[in-house]
N, C-alpha and C. Protein backbone atom coordinates (compact mmCIF):
# COMPACT_ATOMS: atom_id res chain seq x y z
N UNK A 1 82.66 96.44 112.58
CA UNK A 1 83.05 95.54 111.51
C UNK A 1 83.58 94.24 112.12
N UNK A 2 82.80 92.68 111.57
CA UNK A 2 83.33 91.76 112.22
C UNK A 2 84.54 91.36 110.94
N UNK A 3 85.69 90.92 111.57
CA UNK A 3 86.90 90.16 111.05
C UNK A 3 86.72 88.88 111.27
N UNK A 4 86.79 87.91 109.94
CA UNK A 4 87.08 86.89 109.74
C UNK A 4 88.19 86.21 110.60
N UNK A 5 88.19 84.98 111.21
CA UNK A 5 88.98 84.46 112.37
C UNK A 5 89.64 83.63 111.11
N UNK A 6 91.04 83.47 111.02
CA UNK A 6 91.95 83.08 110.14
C UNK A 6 92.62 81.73 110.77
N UNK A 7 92.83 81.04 110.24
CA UNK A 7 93.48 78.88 110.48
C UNK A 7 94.91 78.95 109.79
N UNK A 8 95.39 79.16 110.86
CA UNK A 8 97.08 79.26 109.44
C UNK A 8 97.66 77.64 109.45
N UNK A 9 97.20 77.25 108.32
CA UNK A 9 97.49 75.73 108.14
C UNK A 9 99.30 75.57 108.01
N UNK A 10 99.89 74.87 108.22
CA UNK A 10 101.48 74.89 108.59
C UNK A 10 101.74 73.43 107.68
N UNK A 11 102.08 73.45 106.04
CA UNK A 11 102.64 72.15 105.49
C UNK A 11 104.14 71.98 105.27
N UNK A 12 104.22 70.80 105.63
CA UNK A 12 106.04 70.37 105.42
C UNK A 12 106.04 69.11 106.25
N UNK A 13 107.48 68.60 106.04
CA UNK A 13 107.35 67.40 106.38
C UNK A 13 108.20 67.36 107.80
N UNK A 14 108.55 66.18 108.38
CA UNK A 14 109.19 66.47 109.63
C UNK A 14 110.55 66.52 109.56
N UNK A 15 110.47 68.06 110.69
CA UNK A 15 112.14 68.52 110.47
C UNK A 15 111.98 69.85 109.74
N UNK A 16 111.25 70.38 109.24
CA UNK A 16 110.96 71.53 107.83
C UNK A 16 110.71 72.52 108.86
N UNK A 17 110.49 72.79 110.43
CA UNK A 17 110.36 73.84 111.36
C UNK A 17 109.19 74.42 111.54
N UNK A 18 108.27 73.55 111.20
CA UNK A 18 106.40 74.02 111.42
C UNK A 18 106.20 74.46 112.75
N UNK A 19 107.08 73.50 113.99
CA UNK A 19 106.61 74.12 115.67
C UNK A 19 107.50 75.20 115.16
N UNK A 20 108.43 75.25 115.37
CA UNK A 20 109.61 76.50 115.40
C UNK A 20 108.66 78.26 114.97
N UNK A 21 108.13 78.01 113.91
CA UNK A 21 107.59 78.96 113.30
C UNK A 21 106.31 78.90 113.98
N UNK A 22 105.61 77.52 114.39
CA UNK A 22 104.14 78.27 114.64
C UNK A 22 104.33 78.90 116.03
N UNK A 23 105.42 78.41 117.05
CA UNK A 23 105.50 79.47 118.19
C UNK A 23 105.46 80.86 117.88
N UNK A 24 106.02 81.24 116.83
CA UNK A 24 106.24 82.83 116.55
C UNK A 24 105.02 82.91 115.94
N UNK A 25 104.74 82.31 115.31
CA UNK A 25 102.96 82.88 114.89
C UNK A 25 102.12 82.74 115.73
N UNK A 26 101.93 81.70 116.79
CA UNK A 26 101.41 81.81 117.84
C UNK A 26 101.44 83.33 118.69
N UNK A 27 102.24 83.92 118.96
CA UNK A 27 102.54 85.49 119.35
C UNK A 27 102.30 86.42 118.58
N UNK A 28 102.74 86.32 117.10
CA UNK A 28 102.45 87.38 116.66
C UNK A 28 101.20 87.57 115.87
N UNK A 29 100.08 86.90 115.68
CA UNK A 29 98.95 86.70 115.30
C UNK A 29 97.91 86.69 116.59
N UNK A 30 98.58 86.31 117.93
CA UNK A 30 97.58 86.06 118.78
C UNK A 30 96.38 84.69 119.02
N UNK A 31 97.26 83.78 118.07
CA UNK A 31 96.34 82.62 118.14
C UNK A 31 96.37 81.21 119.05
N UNK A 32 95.42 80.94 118.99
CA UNK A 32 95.69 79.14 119.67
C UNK A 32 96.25 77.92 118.70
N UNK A 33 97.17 77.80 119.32
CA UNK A 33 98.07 76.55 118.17
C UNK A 33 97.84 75.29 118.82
N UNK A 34 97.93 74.72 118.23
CA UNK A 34 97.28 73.15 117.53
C UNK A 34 98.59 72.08 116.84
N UNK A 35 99.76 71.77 118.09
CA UNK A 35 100.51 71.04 117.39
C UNK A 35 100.47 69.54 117.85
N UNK A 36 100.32 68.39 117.08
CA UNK A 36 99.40 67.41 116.99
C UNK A 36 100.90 66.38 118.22
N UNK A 37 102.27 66.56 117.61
CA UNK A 37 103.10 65.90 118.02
C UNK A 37 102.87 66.36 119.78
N UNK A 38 102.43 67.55 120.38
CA UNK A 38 102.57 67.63 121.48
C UNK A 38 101.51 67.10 122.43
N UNK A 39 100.65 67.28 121.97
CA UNK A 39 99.31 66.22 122.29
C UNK A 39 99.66 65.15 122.38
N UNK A 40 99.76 64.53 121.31
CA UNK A 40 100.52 62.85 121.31
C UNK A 40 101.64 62.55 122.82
N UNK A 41 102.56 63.06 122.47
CA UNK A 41 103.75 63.15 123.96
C UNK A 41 102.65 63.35 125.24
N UNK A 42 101.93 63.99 125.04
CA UNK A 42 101.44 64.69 126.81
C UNK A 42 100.20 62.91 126.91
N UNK A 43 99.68 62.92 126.12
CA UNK A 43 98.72 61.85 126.12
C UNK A 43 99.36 60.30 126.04
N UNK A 44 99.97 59.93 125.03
CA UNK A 44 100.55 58.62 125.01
C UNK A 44 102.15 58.41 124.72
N UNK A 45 102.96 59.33 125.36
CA UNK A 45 104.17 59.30 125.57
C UNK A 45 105.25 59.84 124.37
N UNK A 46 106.81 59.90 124.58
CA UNK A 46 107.29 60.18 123.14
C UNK A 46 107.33 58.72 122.42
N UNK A 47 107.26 57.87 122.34
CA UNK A 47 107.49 56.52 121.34
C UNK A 47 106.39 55.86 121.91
N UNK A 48 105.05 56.44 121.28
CA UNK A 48 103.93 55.16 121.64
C UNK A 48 104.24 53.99 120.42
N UNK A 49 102.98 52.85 121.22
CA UNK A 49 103.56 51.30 120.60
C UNK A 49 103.50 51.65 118.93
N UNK A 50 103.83 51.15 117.97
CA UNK A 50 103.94 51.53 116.84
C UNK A 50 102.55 50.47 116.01
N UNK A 51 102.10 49.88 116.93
CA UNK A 51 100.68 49.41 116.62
C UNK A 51 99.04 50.04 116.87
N UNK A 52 99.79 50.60 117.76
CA UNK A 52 98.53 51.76 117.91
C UNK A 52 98.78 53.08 117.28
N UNK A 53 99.50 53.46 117.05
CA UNK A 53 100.18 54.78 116.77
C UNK A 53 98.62 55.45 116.15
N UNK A 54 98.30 54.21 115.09
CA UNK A 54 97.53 55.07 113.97
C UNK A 54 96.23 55.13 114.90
N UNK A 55 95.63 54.80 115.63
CA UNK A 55 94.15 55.35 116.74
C UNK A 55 94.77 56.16 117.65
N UNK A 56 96.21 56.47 118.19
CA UNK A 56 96.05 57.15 119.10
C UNK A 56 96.24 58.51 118.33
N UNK A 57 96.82 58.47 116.94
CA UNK A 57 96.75 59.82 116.03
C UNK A 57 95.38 60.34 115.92
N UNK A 58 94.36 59.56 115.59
CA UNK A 58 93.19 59.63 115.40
C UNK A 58 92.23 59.91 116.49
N UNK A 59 92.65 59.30 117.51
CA UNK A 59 91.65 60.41 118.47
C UNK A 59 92.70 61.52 118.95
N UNK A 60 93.76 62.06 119.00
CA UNK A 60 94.22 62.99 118.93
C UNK A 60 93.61 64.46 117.80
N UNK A 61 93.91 63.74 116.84
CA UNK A 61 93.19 65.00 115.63
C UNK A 61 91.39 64.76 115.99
N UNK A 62 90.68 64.09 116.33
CA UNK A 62 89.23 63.98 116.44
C UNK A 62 89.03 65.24 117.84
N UNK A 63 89.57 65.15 118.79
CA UNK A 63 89.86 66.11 119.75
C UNK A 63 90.35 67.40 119.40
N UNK A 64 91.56 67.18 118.94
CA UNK A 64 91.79 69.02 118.22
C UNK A 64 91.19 69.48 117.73
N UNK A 65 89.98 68.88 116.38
CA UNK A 65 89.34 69.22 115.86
C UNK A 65 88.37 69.77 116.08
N UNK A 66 87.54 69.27 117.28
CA UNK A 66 86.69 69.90 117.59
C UNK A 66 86.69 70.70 118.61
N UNK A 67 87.89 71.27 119.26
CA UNK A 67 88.38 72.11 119.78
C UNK A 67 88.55 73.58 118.69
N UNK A 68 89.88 73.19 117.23
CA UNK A 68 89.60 74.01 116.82
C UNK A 68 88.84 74.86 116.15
N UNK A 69 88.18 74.05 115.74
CA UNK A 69 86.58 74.39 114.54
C UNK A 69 85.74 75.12 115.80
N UNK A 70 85.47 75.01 116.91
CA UNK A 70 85.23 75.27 117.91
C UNK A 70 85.57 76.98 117.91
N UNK A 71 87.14 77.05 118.51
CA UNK A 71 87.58 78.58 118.11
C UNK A 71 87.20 79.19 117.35
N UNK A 72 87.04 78.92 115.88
CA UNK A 72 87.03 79.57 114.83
C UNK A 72 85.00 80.27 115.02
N UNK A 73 84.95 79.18 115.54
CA UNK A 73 83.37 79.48 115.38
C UNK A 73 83.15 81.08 116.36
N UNK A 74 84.04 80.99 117.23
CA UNK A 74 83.82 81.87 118.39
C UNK A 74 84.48 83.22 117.88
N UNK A 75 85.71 82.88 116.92
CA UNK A 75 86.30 84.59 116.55
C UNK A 75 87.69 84.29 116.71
N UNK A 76 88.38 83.29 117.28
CA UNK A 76 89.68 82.66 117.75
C UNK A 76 90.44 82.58 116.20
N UNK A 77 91.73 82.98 115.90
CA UNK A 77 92.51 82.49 114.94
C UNK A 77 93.44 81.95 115.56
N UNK A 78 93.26 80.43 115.06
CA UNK A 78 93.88 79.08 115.27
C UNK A 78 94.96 79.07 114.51
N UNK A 79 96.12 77.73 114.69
CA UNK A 79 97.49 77.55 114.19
C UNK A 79 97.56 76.09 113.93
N UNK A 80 97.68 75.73 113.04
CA UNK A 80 97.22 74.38 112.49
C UNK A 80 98.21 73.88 112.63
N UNK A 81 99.18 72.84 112.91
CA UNK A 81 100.57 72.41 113.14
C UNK A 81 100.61 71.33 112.86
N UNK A 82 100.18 70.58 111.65
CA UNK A 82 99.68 69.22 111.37
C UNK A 82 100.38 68.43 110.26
N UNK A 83 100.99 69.38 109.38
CA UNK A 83 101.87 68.83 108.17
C UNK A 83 101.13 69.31 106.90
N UNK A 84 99.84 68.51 107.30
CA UNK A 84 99.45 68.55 105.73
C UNK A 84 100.05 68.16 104.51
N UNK A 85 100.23 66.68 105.09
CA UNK A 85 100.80 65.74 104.31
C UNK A 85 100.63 65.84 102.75
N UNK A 86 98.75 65.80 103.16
CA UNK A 86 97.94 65.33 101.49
C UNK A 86 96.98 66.66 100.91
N UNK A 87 96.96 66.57 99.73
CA UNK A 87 95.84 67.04 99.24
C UNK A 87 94.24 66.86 99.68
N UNK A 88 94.11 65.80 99.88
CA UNK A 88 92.89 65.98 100.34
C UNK A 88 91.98 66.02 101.59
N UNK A 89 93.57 66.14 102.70
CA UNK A 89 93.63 66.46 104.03
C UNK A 89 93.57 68.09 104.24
N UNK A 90 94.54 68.63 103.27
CA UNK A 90 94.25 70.41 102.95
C UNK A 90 92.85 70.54 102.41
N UNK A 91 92.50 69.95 101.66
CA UNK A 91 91.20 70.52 100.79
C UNK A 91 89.85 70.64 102.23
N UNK A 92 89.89 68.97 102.39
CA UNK A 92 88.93 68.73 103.68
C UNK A 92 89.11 70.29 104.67
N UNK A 93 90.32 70.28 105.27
CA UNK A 93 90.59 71.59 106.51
C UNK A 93 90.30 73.00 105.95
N UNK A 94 90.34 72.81 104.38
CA UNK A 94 89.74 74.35 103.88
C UNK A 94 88.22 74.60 104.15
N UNK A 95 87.93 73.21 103.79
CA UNK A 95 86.43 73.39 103.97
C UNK A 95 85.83 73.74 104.94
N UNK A 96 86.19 72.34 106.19
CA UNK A 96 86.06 73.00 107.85
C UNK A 96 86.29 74.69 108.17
N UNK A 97 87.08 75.37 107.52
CA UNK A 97 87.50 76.30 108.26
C UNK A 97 86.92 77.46 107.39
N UNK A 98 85.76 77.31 106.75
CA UNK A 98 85.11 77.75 105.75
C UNK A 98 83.65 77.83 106.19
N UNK A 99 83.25 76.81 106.93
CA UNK A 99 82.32 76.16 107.29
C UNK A 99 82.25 76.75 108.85
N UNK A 100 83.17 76.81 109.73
CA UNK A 100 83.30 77.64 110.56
C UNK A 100 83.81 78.90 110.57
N UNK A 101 83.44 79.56 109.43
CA UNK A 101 83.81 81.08 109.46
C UNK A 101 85.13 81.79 108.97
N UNK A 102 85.84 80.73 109.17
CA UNK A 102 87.04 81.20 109.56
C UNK A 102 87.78 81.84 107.90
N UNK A 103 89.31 81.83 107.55
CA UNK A 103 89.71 82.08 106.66
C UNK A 103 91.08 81.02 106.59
N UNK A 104 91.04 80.14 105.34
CA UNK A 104 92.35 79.11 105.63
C UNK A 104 93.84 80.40 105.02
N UNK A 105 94.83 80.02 105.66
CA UNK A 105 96.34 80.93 104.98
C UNK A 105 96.93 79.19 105.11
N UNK A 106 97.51 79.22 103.96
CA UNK A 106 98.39 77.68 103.67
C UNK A 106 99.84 78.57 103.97
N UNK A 107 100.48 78.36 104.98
CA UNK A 107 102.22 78.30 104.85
C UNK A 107 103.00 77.02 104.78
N UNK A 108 103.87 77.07 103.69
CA UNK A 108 104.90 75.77 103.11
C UNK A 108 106.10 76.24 103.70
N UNK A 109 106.63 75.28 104.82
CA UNK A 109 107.78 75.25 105.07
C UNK A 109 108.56 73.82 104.49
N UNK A 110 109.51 74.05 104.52
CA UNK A 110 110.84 73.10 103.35
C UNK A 110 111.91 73.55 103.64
N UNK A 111 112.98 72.37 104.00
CA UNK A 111 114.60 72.37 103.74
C UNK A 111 114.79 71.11 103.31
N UNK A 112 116.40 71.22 102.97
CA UNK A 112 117.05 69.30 102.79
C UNK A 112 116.01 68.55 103.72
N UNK A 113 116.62 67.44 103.27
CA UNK A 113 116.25 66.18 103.60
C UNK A 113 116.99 65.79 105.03
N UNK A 114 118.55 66.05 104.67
CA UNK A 114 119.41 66.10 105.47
C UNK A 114 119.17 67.13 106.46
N UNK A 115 119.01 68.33 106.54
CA UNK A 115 118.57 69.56 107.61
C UNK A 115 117.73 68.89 108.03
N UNK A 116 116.48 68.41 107.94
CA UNK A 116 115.27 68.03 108.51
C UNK A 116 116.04 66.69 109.30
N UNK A 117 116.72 65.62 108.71
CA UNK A 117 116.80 64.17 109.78
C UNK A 117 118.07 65.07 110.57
N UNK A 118 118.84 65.93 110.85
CA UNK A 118 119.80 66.71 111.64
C UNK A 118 118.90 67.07 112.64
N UNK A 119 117.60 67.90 112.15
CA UNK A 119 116.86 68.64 112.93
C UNK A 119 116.23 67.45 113.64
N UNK A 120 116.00 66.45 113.28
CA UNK A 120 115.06 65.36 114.06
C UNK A 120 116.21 64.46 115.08
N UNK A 121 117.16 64.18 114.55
CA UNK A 121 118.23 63.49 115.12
C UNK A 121 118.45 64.22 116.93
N UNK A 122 118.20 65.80 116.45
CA UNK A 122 118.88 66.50 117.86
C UNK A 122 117.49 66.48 118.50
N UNK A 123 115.93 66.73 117.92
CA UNK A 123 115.20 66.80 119.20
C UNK A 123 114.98 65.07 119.79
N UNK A 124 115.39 63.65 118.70
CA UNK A 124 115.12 62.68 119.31
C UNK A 124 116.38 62.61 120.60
N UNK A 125 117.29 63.32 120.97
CA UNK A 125 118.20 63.28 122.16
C UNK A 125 117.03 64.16 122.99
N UNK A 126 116.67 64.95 122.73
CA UNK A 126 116.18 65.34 123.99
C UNK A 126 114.39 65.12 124.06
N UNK A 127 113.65 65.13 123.09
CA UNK A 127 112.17 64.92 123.71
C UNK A 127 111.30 65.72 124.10
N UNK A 128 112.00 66.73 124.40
CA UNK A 128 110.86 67.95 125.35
C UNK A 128 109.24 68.03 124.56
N UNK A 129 108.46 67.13 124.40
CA UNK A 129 107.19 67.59 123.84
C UNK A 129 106.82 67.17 122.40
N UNK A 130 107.93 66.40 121.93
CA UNK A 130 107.88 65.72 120.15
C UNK A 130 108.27 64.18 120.76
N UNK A 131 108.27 63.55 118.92
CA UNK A 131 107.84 62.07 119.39
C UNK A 131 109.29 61.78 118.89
N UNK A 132 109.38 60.68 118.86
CA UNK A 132 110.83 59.88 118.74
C UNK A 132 110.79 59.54 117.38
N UNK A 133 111.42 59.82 116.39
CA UNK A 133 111.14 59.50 115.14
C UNK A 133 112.09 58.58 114.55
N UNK A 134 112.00 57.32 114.46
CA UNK A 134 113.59 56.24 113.92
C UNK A 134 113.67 56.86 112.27
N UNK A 135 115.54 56.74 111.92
CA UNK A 135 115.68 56.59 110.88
C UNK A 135 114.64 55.69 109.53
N UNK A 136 114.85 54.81 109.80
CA UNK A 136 113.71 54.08 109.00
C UNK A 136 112.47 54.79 108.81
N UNK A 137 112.05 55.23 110.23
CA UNK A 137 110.31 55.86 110.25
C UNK A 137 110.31 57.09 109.10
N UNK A 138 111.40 57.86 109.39
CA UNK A 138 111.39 59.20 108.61
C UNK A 138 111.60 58.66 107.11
N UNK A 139 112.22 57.93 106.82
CA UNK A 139 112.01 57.58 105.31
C UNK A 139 110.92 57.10 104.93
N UNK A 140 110.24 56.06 105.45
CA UNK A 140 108.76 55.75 104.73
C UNK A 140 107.82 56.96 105.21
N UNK A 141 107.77 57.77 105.98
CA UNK A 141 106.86 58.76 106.18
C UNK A 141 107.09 59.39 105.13
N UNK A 142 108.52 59.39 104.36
CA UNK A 142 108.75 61.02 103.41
C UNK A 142 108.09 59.90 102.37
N UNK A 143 107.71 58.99 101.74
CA UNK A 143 107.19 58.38 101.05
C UNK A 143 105.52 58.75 100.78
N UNK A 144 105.11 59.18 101.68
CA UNK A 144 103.51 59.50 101.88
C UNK A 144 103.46 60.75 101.82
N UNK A 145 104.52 61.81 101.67
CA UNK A 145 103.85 63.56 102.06
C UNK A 145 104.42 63.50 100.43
N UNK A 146 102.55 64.43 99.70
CA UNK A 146 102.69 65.14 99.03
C UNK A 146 102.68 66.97 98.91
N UNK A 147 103.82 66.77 98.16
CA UNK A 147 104.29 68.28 98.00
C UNK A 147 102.88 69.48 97.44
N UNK A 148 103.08 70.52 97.61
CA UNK A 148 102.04 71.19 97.36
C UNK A 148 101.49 71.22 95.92
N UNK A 149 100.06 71.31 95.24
CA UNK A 149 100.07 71.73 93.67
C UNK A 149 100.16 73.34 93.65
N UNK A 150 100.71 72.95 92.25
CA UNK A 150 100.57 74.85 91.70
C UNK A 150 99.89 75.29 92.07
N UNK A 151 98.48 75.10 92.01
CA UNK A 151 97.44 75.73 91.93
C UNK A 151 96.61 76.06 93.97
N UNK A 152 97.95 75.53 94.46
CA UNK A 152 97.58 75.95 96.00
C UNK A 152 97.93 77.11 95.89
N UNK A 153 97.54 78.28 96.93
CA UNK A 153 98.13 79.38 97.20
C UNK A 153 98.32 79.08 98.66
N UNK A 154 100.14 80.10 98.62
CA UNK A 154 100.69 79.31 100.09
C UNK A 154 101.83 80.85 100.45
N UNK A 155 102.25 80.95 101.18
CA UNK A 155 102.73 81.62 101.62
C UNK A 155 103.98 81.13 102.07
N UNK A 156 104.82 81.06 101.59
CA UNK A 156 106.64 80.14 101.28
C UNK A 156 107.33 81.17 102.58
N UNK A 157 107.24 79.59 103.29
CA UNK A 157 108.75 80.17 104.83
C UNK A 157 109.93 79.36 104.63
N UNK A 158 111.01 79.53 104.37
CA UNK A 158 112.29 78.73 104.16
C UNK A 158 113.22 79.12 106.05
């Protein structure tokens, strides 16, 4: 009997504990994780120029992508670590991962506002592998992430 290779898509905004949790799903699922902020750091530093930001995101996810769609094709269950800001960034990755075999699981992670810039405040002191996120930045970013619809099915991590 072949088993469907499963994409556990990881939405929330920054600070909401998507790495935190996908390490443990990383182990206990057995999969290859896919977290976009660590790529970024290893490739163009923690605070790339804020004029490029948006191409060096973009060939970052153009690379994961076809890395992970890649896995999935082979039998690999992948760990999506991306936010999933939008609706039609989830819809698109359902499809991909549909298209390569696989099976999408949506998990919604969420806290304060305040927990999340606490949580960002302490990794911008240290850096190990995430990007530098300014006060300012984290407010117009929370401006752009939409929250999940009803009609997603998601699997709620607090």
């Amino acid at each position: 009997m072949n088993r469907k290779p499963k994409a556990f898509l990881l939405h929330g905004f920054i600070g909401a504990g998507k790495t935190t949790f996908a390490k443990r799903l990383e182990e206990e699922e057995k999969a290859l994780r896919f977290t976009h902020d660590e790529w970024m750091n290893e490739l163009y530093g923690n605070d790339p120029p804020a004029d490029l930001f948006p191409e060096y995101a973009r060939r970052v996810f153009r690379v994961m992508e076809m890395t992970w769609t890649r896995g999935l094709s082979v039998g690999t269950n992948v760990i999506l670590d991306f936010g999933f800001w939008s609706w039609a960034e989830r819809q698109r990755t359902r499809a991909l991962v549909a298209e390569h075999g696989g099976d999408a699981i949506l998990y919604r992670l969420h806290c304060a506002d305040e927990v999340a810039w606490d949580r960002v405040s302490e990794r911008n002191r240290m850096l190990a592998g995430g990007l530098f996120i300014a006060p300012g930045t984290f407010q117009t970013l929370k401006a752009r992430f939409e929250p999940l619809r009803d009609d997603e099915a998601r699997i709620e991590v607090e």
